[in-house]
Protein backbone atom coordinates (compact mmCIF):
# COMPACT_ATOMS: atom_id res chain seq x y z
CA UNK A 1 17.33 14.43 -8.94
CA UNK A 2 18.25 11.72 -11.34
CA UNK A 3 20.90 9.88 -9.33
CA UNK A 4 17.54 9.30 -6.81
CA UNK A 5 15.82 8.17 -10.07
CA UNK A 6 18.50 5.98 -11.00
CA UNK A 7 18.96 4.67 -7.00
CA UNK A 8 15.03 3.94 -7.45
CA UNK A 9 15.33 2.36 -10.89
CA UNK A 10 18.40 0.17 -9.14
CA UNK A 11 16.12 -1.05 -6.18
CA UNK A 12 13.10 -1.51 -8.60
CA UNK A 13 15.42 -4.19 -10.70
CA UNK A 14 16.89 -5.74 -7.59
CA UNK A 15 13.66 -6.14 -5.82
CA UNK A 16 11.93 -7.39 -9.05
CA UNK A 17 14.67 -10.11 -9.08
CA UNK A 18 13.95 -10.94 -6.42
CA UNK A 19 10.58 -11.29 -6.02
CA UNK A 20 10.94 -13.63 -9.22
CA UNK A 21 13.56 -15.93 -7.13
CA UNK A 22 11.05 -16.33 -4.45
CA UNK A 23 8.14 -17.26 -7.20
CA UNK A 24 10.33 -19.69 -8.63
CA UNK A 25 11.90 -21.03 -5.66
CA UNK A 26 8.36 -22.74 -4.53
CA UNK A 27 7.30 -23.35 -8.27
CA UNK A 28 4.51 -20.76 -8.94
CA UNK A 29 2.62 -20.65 -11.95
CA UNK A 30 2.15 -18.79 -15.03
CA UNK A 31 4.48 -15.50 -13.61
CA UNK A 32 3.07 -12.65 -15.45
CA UNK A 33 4.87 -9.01 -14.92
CA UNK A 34 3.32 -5.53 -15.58
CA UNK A 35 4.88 -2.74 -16.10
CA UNK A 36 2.05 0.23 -14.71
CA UNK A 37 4.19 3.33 -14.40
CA UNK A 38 2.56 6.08 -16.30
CA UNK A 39 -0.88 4.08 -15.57
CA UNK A 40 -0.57 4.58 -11.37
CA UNK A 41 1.16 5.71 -8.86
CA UNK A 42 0.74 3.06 -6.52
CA UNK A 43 3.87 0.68 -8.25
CA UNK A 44 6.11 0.65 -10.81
CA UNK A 45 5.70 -3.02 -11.67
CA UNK A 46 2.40 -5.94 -10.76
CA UNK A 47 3.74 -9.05 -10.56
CA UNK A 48 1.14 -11.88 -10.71
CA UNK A 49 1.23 -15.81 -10.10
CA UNK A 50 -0.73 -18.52 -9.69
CA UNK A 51 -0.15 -21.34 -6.86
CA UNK A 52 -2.34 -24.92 -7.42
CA UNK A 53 -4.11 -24.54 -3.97
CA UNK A 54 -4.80 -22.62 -1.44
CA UNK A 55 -2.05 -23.41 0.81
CA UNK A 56 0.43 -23.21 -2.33
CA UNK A 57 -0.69 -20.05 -2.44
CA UNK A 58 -0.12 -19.05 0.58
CA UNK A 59 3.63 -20.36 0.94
CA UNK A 60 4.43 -18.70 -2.50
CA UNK A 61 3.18 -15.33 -0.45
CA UNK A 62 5.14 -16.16 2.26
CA UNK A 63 8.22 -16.69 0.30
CA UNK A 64 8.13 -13.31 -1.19
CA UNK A 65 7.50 -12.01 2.11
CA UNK A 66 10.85 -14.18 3.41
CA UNK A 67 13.02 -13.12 0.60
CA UNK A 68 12.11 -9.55 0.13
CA UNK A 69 12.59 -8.84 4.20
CA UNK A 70 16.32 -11.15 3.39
CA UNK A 71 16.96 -8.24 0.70
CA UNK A 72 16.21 -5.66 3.34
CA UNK A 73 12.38 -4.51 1.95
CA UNK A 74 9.91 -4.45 4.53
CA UNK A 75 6.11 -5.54 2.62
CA UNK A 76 4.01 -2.28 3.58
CA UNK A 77 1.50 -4.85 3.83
CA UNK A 78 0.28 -8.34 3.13
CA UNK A 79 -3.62 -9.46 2.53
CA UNK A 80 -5.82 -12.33 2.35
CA UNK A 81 -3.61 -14.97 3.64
CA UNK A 82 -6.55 -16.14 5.74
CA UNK A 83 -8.45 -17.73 2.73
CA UNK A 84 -5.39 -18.12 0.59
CA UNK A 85 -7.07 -17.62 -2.85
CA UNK A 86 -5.40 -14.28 -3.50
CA UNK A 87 -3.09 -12.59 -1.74
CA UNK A 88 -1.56 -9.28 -2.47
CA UNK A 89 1.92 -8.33 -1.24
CA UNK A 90 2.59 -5.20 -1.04
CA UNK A 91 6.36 -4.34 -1.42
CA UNK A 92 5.94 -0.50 -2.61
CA UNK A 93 7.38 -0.29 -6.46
CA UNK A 94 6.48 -3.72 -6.70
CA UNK A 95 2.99 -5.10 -5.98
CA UNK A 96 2.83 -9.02 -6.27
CA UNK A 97 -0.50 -10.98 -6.87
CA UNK A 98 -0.29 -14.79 -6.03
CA UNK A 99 -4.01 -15.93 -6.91
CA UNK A 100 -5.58 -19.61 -7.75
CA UNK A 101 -6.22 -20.07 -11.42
CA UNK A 102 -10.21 -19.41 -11.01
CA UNK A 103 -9.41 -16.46 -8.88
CA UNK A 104 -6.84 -15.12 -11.08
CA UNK A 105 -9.46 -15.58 -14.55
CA UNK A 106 -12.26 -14.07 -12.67
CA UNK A 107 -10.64 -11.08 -12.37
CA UNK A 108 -8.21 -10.77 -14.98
CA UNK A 109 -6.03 -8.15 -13.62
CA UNK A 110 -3.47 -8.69 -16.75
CA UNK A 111 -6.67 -7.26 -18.92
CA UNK A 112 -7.10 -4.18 -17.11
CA UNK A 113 -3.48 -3.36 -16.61
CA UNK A 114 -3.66 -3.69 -19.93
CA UNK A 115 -5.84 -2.19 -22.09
CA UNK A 116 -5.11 0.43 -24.37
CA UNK A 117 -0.65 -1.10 -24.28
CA UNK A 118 -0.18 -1.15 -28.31
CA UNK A 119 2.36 -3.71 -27.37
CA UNK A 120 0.67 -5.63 -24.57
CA UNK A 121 -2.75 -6.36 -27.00
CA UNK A 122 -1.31 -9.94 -27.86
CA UNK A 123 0.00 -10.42 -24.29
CA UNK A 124 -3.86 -9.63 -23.10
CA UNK A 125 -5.17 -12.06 -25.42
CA UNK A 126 -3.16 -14.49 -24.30
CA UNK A 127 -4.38 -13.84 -20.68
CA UNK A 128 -7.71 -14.61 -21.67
CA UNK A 129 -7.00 -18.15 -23.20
């Protein structure tokens, strides 16, 4: 059981590195990561970014989607790349968020992953501006 656990943990770090590369390959913005295990059991890790418009956006999505298929992970899905203002990609431990800036404060996903993390309450404040 814990050599799966550690495989998982070793795909988690690879794929996070990854995901990273492809955010800073086509210059995204303001990379935030979240760390939600114990919180869900949807991910292990939220990854968020910003892109300056709507087709920025929507390459930075498309990048992930390139490199993460290049490292052999298949996105379980990929959404709203039609209006480009957020899209979520899907990648199983690792969820990325690539949102505009008035997207991304309207919703402030770093606050509610958030709230309650003794060690994240700076971090959230800083979210918020």
């Amino acid at each position: 059981m814990t050599t799966i656990r550690h495989a998982k943990a070793a795909n988690a770090a690879t794929l996070r590195k990854t995901v990273i590369a492809a955010l800073e390959d086509l210059k995204a913005k303001d990379i935030r990561e979240i760390d939600v295990r114990g919180k869900t059991s949807i991910a292990d890790l939220l990854v968020i970014a910003s892109g300056t418009s709507a087709r920025h956006v929507k390459s930075i999505a498309d990048e992930v989607v390139r490199f993460a298929k290049q490292a052999g992970v298949m996105p379980l899905g990929v959404e709203g790349e039609r209006e480009a203002e957020w899209v979520l990609v899907d990648l199983g431990d690792v969820i990325v968020h690539v949102m505009l800036p008035r997207i991304r404060e309207f919703y402030g996903l770093e606050r509610l992953w958030t709230v309650g993390d003794r060690d994240a309450g700076g971090e959230a404040a800083l979210a918020t501006g």
